[in-house]
N, C-alpha and C. Protein backbone atom coordinates (compact mmCIF):
# COMPACT_ATOMS: atom_id res chain seq x y z
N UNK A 1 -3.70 -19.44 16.72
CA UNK A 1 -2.42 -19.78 17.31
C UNK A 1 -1.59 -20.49 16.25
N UNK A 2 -0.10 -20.40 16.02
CA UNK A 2 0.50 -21.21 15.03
C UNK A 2 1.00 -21.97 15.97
N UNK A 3 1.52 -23.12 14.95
CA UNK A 3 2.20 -24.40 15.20
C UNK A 3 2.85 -24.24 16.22
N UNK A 4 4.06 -22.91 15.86
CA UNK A 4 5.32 -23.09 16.72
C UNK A 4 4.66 -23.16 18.81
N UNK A 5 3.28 -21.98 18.51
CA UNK A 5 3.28 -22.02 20.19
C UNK A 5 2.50 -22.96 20.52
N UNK A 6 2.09 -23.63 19.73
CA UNK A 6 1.51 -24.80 20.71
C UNK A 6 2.23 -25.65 21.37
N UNK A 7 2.28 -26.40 22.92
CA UNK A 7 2.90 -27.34 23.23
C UNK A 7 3.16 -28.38 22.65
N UNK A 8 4.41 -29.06 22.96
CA UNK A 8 4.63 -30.58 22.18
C UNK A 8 3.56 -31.49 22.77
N UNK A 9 2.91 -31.33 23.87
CA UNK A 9 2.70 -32.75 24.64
C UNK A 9 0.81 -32.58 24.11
N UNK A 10 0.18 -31.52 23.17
CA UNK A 10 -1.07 -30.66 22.37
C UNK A 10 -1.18 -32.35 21.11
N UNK A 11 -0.32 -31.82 20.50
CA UNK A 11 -0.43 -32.88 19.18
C UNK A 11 1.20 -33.86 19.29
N UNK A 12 1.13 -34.76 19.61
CA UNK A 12 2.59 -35.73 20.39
C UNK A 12 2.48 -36.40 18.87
N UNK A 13 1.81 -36.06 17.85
CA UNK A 13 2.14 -36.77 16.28
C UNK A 13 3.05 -35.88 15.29
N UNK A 14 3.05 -34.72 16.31
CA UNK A 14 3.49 -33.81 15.27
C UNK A 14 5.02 -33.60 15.99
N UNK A 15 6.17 -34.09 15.47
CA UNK A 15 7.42 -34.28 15.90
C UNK A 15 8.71 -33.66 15.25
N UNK A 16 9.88 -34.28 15.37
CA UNK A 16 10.68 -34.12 14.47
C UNK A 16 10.84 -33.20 13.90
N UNK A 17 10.88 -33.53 12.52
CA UNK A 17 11.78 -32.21 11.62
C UNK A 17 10.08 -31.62 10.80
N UNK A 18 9.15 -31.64 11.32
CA UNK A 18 8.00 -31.44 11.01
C UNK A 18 7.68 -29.97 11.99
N UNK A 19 7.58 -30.45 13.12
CA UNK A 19 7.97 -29.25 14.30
C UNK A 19 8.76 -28.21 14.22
N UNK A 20 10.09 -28.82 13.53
CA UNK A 20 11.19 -27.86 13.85
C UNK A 20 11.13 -27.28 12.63
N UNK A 21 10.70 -27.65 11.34
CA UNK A 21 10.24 -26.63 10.22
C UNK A 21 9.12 -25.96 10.52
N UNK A 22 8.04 -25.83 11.09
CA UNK A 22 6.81 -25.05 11.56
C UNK A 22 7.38 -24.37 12.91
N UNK A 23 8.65 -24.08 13.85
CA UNK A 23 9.25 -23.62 14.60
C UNK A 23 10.23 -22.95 13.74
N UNK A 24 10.95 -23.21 12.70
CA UNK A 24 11.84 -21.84 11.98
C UNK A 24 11.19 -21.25 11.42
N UNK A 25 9.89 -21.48 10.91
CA UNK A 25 9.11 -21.09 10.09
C UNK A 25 8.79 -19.74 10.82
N UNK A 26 8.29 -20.00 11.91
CA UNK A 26 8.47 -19.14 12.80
C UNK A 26 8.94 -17.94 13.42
N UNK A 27 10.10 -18.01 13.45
CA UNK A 27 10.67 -17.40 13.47
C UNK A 27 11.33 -16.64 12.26
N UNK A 28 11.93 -17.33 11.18
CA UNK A 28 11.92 -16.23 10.32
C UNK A 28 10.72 -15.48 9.46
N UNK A 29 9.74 -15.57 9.91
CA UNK A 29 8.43 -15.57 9.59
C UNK A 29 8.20 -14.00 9.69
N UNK A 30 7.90 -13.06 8.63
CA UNK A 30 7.69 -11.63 9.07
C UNK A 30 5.98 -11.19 9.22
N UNK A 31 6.55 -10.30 10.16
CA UNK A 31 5.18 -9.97 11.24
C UNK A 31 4.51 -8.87 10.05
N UNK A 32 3.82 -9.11 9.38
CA UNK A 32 2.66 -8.19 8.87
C UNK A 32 1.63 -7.55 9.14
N UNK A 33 1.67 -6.34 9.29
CA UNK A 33 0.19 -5.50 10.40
C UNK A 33 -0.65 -4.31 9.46
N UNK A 34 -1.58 -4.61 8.88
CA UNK A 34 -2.16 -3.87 8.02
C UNK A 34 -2.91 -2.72 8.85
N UNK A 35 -3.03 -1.39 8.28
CA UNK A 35 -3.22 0.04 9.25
C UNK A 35 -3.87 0.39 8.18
N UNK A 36 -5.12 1.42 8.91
CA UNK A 36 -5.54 2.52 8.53
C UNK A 36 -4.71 3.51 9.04
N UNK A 37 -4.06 4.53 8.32
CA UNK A 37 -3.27 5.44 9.07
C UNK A 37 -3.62 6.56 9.21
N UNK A 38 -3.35 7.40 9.97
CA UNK A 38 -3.93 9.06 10.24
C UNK A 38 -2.54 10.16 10.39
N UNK A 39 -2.91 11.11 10.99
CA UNK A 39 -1.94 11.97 10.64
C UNK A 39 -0.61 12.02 11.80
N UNK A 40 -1.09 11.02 12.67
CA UNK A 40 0.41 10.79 13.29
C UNK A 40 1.48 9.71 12.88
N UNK A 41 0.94 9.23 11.52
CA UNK A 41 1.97 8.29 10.61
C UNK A 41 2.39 9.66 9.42
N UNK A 42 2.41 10.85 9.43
CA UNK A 42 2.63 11.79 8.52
C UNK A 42 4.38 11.96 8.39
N UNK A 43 4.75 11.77 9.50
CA UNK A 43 6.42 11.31 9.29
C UNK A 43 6.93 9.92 8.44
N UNK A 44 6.25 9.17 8.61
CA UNK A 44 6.48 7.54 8.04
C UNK A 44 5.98 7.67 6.59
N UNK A 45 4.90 8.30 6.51
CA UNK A 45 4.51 8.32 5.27
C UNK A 45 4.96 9.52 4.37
N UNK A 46 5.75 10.56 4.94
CA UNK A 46 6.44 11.30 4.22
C UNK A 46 7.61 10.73 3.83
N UNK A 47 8.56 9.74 4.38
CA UNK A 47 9.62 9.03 4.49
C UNK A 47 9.77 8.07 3.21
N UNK A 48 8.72 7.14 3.66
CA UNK A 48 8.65 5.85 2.44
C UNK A 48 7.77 6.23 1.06
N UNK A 49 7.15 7.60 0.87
CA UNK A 49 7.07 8.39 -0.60
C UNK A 49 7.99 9.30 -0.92
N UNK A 50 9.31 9.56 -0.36
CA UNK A 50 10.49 9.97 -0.83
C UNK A 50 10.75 8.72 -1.20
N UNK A 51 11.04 7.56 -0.53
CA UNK A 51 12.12 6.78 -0.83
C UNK A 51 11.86 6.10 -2.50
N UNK A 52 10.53 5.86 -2.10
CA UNK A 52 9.67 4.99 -3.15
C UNK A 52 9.91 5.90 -4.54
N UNK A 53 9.70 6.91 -4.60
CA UNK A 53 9.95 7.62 -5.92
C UNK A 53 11.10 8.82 -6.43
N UNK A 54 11.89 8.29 -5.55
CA UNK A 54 13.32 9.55 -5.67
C UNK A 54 14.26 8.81 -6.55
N UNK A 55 14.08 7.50 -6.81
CA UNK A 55 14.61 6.43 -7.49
C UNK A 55 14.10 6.18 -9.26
N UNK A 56 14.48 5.67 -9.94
CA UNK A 56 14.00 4.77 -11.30
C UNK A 56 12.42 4.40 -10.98
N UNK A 57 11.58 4.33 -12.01
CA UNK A 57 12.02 4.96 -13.03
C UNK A 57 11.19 6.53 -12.73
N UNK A 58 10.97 7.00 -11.85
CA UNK A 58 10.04 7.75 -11.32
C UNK A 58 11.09 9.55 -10.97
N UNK A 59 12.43 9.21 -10.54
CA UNK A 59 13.44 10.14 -10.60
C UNK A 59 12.78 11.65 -10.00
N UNK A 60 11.83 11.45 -8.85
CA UNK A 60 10.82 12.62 -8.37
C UNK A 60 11.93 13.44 -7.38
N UNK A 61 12.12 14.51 -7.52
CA UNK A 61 13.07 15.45 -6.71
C UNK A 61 12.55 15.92 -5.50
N UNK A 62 12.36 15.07 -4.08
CA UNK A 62 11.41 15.40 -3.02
C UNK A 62 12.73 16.16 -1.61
N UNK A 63 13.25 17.20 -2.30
CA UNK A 63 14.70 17.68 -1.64
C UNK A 63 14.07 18.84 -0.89
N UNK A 64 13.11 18.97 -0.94
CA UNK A 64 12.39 20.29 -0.54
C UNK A 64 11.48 19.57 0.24
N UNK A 65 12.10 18.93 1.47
CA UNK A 65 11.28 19.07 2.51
C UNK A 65 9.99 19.38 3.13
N UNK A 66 10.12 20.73 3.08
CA UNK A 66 8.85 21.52 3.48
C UNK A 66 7.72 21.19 2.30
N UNK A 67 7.82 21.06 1.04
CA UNK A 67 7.44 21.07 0.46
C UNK A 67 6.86 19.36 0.39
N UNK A 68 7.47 18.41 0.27
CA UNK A 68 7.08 17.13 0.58
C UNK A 68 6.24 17.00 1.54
N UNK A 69 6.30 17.35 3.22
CA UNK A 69 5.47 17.04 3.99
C UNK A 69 4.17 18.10 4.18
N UNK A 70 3.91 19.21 3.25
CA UNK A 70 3.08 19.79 2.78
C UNK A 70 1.92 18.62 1.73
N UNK A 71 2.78 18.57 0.95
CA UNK A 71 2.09 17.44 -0.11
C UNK A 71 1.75 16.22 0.31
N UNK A 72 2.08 15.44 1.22
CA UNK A 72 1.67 14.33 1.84
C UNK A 72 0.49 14.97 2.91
N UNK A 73 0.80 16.06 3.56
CA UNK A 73 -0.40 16.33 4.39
C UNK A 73 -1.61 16.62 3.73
N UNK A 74 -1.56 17.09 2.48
CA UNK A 74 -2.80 17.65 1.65
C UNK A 74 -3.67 16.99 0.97
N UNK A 75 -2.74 15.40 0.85
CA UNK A 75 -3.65 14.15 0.10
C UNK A 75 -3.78 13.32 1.25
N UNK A 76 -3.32 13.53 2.28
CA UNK A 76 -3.54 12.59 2.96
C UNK A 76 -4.61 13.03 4.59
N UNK A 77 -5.04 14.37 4.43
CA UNK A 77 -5.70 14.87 5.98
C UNK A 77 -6.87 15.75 5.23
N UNK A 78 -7.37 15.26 4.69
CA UNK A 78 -8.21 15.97 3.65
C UNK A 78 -9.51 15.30 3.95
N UNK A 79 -10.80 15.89 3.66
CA UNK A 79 -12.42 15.57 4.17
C UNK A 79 -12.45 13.86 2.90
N UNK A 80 -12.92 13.32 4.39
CA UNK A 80 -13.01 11.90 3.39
C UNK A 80 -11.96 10.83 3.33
N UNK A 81 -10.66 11.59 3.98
CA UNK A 81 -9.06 10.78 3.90
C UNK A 81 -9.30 9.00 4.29
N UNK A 82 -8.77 8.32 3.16
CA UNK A 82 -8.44 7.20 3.90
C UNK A 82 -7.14 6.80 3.55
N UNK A 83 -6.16 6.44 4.06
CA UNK A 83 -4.99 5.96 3.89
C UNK A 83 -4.67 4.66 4.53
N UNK A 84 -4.04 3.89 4.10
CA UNK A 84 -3.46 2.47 4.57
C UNK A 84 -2.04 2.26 4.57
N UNK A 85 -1.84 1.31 5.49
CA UNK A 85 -0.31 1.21 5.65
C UNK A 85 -0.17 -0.38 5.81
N UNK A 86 0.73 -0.94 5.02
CA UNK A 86 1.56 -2.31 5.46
C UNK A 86 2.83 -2.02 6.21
N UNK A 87 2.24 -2.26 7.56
CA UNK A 87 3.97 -2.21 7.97
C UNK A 87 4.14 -3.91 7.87
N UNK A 88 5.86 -4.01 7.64
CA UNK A 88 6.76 -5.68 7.74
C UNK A 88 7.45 -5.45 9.21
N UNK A 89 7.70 -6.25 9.97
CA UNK A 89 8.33 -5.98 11.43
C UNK A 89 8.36 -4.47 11.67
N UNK A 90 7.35 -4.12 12.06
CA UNK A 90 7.07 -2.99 12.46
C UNK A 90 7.39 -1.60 11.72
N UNK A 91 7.91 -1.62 10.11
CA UNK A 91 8.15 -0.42 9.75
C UNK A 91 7.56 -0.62 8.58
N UNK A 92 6.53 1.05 8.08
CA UNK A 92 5.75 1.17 7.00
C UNK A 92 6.85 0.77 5.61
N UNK A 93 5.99 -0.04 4.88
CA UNK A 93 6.58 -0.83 3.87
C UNK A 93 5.63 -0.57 2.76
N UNK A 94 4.13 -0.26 2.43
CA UNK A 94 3.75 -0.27 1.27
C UNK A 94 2.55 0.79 2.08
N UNK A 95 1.85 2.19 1.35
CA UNK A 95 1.21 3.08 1.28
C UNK A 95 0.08 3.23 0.44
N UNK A 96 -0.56 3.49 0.83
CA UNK A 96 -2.23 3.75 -0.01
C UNK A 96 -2.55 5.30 0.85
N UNK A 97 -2.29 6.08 0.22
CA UNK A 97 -3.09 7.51 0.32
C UNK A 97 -4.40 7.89 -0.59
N UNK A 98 -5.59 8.08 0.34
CA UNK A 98 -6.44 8.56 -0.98
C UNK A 98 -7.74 8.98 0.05
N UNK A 99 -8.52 8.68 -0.38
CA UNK A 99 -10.21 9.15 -0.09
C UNK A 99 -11.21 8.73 -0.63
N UNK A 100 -12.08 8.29 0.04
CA UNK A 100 -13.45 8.07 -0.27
C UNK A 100 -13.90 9.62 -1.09
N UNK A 101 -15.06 9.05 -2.23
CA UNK A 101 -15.24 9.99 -2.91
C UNK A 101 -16.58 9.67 -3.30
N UNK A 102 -17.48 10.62 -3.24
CA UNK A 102 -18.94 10.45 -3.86
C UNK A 102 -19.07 10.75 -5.08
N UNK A 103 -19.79 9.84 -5.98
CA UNK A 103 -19.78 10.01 -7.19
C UNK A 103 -21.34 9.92 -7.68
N UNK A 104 -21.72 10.11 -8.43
CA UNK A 104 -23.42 9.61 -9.15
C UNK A 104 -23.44 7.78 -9.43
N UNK A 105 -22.57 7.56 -9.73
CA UNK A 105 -22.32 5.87 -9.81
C UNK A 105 -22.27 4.98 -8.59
N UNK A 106 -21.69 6.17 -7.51
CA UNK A 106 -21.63 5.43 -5.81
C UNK A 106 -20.37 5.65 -5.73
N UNK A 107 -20.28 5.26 -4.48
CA UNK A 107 -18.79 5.48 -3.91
C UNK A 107 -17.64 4.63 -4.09
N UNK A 108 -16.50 5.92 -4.20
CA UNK A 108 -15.26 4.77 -4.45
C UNK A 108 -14.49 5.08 -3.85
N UNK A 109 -13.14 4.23 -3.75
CA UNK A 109 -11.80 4.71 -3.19
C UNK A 109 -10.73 5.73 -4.15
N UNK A 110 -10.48 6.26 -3.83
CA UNK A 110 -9.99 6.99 -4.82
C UNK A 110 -8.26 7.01 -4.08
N UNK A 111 -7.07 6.49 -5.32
CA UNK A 111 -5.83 6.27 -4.37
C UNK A 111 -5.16 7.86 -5.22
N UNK A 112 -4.62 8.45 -4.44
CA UNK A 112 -3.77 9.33 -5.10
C UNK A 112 -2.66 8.77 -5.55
N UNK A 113 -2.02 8.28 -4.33
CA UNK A 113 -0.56 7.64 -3.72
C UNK A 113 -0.07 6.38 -3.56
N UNK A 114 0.23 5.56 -4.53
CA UNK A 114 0.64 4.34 -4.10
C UNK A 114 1.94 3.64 -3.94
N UNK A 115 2.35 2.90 -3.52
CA UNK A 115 4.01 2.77 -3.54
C UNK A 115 4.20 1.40 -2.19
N UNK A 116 5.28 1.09 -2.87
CA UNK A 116 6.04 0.14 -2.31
C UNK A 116 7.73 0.34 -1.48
N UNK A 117 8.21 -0.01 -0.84
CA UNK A 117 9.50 0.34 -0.74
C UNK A 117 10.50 -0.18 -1.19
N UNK A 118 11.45 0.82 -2.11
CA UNK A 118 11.91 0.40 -3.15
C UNK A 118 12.76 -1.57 -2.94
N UNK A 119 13.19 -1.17 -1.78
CA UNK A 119 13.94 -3.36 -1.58
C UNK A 119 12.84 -3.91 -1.27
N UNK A 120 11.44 -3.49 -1.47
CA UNK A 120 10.53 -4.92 -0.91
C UNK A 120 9.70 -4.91 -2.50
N UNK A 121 9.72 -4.49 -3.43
CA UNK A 121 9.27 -4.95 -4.61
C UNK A 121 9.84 -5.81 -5.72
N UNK A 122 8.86 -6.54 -6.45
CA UNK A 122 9.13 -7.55 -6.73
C UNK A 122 9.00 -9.09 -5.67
N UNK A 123 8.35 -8.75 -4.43
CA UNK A 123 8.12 -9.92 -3.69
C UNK A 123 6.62 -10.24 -3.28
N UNK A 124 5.65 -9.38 -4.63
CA UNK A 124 4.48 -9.60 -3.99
C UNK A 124 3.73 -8.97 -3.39
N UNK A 125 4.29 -7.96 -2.13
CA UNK A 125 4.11 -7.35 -1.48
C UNK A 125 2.67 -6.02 -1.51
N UNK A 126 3.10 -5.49 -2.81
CA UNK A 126 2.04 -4.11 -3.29
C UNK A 126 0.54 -5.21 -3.40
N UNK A 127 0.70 -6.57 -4.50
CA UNK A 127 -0.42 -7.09 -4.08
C UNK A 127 -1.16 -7.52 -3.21
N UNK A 128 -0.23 -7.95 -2.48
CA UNK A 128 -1.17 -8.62 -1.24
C UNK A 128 -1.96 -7.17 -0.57
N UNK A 129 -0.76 -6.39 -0.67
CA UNK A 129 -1.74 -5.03 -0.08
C UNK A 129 -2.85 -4.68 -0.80
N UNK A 130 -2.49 -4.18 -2.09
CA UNK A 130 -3.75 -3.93 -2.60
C UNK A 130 -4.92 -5.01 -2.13
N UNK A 131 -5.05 -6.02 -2.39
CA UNK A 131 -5.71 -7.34 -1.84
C UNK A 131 -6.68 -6.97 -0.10
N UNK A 132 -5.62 -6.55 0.55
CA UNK A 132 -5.76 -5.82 2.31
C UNK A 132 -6.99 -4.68 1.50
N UNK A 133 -6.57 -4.04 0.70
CA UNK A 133 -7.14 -2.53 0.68
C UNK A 133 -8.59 -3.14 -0.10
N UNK A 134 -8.65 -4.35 -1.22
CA UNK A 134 -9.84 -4.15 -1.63
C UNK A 134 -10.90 -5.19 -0.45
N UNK A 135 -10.46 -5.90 0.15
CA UNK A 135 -11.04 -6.29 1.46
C UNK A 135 -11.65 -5.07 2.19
N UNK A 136 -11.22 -4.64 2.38
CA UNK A 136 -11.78 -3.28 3.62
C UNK A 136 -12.63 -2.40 2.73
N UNK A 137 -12.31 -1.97 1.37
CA UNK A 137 -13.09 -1.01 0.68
C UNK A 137 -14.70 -1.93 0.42
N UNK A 138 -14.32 -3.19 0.45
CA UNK A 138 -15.51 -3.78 0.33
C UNK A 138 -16.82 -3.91 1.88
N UNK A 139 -15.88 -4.35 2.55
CA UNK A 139 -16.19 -4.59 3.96
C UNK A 139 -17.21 -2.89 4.06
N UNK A 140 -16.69 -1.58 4.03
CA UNK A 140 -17.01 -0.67 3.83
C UNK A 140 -18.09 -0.20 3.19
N UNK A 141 -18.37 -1.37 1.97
CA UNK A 141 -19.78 -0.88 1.01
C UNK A 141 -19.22 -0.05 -0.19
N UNK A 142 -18.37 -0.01 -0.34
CA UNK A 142 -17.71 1.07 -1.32
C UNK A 142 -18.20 0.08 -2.88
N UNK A 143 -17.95 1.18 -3.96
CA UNK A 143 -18.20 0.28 -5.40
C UNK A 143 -16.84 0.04 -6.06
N UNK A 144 -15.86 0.75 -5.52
CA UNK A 144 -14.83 0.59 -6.48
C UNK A 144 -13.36 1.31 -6.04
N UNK A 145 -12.64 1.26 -6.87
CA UNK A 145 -11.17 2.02 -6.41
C UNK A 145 -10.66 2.24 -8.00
N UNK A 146 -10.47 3.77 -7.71
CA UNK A 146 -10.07 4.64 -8.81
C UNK A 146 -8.95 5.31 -8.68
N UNK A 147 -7.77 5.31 -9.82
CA UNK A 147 -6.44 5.62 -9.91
C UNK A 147 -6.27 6.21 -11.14
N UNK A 148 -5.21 6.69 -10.90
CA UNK A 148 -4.32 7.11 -12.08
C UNK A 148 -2.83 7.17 -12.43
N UNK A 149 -2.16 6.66 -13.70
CA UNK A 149 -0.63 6.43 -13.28
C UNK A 149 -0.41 6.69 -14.64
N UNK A 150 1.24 6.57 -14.29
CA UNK A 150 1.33 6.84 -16.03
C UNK A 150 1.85 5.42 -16.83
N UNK A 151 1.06 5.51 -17.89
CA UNK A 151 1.19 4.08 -18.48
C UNK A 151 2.44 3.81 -19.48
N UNK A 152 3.48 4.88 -19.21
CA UNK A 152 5.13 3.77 -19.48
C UNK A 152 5.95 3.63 -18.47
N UNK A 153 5.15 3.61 -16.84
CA UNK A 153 5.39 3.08 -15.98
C UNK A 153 5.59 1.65 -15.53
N UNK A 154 6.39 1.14 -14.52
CA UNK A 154 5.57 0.01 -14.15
C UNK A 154 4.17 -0.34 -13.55
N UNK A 155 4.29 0.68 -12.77
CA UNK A 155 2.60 0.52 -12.03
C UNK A 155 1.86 0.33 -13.11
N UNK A 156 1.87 0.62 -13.92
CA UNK A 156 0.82 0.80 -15.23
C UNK A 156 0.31 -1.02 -15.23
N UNK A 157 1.70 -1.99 -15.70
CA UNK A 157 1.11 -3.25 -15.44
C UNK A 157 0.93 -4.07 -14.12
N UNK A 158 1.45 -3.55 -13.44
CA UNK A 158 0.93 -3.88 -11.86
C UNK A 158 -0.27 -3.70 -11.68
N UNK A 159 -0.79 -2.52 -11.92
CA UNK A 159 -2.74 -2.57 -11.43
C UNK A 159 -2.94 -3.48 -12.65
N UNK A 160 -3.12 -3.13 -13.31
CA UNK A 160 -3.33 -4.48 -14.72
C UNK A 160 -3.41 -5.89 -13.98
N UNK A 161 -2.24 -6.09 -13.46
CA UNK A 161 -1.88 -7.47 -13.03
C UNK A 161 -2.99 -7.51 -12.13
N UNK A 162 -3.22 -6.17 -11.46
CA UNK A 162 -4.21 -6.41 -10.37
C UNK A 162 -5.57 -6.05 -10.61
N UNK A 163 -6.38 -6.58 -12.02
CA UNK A 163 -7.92 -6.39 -12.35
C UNK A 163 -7.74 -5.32 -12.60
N UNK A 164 -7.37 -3.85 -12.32
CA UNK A 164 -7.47 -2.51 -13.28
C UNK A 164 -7.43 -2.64 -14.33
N UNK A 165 -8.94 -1.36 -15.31
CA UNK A 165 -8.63 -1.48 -16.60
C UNK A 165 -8.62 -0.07 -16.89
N UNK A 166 -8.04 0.58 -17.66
CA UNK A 166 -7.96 1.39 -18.77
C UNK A 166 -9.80 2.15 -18.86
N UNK A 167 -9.76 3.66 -18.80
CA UNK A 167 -11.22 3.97 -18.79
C UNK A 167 -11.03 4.65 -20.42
N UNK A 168 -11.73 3.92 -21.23
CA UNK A 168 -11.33 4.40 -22.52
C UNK A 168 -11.20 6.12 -22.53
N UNK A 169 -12.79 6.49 -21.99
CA UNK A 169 -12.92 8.17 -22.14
C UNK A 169 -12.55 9.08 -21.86
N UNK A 170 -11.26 8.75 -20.76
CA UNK A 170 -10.94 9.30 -19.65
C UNK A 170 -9.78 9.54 -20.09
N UNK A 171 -9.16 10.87 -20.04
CA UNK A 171 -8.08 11.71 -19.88
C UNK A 171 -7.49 12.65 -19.10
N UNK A 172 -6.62 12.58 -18.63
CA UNK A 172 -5.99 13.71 -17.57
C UNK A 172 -5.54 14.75 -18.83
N UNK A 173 -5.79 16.04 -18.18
CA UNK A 173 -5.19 17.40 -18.47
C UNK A 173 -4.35 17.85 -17.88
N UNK A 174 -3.50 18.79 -18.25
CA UNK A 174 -2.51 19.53 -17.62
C UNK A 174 -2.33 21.22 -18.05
N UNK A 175 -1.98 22.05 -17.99
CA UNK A 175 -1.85 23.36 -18.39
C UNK A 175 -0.99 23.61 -17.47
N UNK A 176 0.28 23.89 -18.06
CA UNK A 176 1.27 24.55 -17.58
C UNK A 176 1.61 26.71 -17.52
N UNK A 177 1.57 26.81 -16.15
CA UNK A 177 1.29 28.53 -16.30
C UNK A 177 2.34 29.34 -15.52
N UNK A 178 3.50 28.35 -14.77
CA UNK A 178 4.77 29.21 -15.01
C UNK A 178 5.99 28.47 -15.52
N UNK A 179 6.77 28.98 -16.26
CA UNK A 179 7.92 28.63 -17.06
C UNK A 179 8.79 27.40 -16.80
């Protein structure tokens, strides 16, 4: 229970402008609700990965619709799916798409998708989530959480900031095969 709902007549020491700061507190106080999400958040989470990367420095062209909520359904409803959601007063605000994944080392989280919404970064926010996400991956038994980004990104020092390191051996490929 917080401060604000307890009765005055509970703690009669706690008064004044002591009360009435733990009562605004209160109220401007935002409601945070951490989610596992499934495929009836596939609208919300198609929504706030347009928003999150249609912008700087990421400039991702998600104008093709059909094609966006294709791609969110395919990383995100897939054998193994786990996805997370921070909603702030009730609307998804920071995303974790990915999957549990078996490996010879043990199991990890594996994020495809990560993102913030673009006016709530810079307040903390992606960490505390990540923070939510390595709580539960642990709670879970899992060994780890595995990503990939590109490193003249910001995310690049954000997981940094957040214990990610650099797998020396490890390289992504690409092969490009139409024009």
């Amino acid at each position: 229970m917080h401060l604000a709902e307890v009765p005055d007549a509970a703690f009669p020491w706690i008064t004044g402008a002591l009360r009435s700061y733990y009562k605004e507190e209160r109220i401007t106080e935002n409601k945070e609700e951490f989610k596992v999400l499934d495929e009836t958040n596939l609208p919300q989470m198609a929504q706030l990965y347009k928003e999150a990367f249609q912008g700087e420095p990421w400039n991702d062209d998600w104008s093709d619709t059909g094609q966006l909520n294709e791609y969110i359904k395919e990383i995100s409803c897939g054998c193994h799916a786990l996805n997370y959601g921070l909603f702030i007063n009730g609307e998804l605000t920071a995303l974790s798409v990915g999957m549990i994944r078996h490996w010879r080392e043990g199991t990890n989280y594996n994020i495809e998708e990560f993102c913030v919404a673009p006016d709530k970064r810079g307040q903390g926010i992606g960490s505390r989530f990540m923070a939510m996400i390595e709580e539960d991956i642990r709670r879970r038994g899992l060994c780890g959480i595995f990503l990939q980004t590109d490193s003249d990104k910001p995310s690049y020092g954000f997981y940094h900031k957040n214990g990610f390191f650099d797998l020396d051996a490890h390289v992504s490929l690409y092969k490009r095969l139409k024009g």
